[in-house]
Protein backbone atom coordinates (compact mmCIF):
# COMPACT_ATOMS: atom_id res chain seq x y z
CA UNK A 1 -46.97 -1.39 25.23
CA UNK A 2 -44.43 0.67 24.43
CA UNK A 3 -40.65 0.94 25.49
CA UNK A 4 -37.37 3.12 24.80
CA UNK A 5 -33.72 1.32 25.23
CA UNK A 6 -31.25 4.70 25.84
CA UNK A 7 -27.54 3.96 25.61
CA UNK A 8 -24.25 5.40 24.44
CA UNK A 9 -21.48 5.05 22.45
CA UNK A 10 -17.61 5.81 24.10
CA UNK A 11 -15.83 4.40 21.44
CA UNK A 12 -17.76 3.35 18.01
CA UNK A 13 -15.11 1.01 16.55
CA UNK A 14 -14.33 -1.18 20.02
CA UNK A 15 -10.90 -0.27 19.63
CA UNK A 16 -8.72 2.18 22.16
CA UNK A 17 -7.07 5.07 20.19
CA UNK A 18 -3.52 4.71 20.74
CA UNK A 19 -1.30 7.26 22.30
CA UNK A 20 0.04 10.09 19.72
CA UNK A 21 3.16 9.95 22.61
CA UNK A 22 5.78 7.08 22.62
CA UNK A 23 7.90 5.60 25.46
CA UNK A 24 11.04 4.26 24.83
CA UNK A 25 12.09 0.74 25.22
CA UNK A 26 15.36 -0.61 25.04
CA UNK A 27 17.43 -2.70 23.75
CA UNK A 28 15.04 -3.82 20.96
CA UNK A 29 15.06 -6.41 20.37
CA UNK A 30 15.04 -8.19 23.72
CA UNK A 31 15.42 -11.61 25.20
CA UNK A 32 14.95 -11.06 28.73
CA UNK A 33 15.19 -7.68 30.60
CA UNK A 34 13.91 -4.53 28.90
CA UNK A 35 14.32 -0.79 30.33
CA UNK A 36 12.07 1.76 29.50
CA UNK A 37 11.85 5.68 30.00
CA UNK A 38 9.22 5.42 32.98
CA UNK A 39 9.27 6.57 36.59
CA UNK A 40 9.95 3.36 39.05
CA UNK A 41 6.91 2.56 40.14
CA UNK A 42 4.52 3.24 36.96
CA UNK A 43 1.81 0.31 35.99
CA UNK A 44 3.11 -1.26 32.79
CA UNK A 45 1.13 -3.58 30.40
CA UNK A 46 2.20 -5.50 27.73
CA UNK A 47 -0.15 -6.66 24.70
CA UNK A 48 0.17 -9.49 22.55
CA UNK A 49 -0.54 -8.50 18.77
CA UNK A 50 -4.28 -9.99 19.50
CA UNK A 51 -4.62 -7.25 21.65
CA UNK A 52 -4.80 -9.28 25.02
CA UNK A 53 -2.97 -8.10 27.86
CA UNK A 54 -0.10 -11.10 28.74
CA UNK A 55 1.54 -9.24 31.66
CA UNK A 56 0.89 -6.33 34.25
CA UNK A 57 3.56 -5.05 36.59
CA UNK A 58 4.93 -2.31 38.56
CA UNK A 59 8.05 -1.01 37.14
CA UNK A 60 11.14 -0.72 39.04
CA UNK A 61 13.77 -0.08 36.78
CA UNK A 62 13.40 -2.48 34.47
CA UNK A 63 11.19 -4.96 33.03
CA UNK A 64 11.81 -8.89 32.87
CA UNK A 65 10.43 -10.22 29.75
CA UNK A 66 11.90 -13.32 29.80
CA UNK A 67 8.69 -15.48 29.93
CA UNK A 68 7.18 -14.28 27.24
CA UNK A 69 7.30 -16.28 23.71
CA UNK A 70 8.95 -14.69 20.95
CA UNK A 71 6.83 -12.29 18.80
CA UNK A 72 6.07 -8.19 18.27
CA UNK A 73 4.54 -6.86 22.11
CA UNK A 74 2.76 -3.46 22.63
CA UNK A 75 3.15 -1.67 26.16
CA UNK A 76 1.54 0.89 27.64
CA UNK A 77 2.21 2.42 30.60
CA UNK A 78 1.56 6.61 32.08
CA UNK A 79 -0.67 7.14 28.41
CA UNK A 80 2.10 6.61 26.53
CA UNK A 81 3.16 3.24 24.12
CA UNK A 82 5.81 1.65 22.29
CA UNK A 83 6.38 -1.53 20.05
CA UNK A 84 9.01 -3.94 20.95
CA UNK A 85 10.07 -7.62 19.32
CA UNK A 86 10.73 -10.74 22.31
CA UNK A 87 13.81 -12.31 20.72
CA UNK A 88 13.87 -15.85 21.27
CA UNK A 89 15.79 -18.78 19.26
CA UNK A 90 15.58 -21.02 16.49
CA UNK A 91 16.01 -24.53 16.35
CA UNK A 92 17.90 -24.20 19.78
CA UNK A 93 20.29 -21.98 18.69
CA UNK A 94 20.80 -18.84 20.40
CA UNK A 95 19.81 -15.92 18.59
């Protein structure tokens, strides 16, 4: 008995080639609202550093980021990506 398994390969590594074109995010850092050069209404993901997607939204002028824990955050949103750092405090006091 003999069998064939056909399949392909769309991306070898596992790992999404990020975009050669950046989107601006500001201010960075951020504690809370971020504003980025999108049109209102764009899909915007952000990525924690592990890669996993913490938060999807439609953007409407800005982008409340309040929730998130302090760290480094990737978005992408329209093909295009930027970095930005979640401010947060230490010890209590306000950073």
């Amino acid at each position: 008995m003999a069998f064939s398994i056909d399949f392909y390969v769309t991306d070898p590594l596992g790992v999404a080639e990020l975009s050669h074109e950046s989107l601006s995010a500001w201010p960075n850092p951020t504690n809370g609202i971020l504003h980025l050069d999108v049109m209102d209404g764009a899909f915007v993901g952000v990525f924690g550093m592990t890669g996993r997607m913490v938060m999807r939204e439609r953007y409407e002028g800005q982008l409340d980021v309040s929730g998130l824990a302090p760290g480094l955050y990737a978005i992408k949103a329209e093909g295009c990506s930027a970095r930005f750092v979640k401010s947060g405090s230490l010890n209590g006091l306000p950073k």
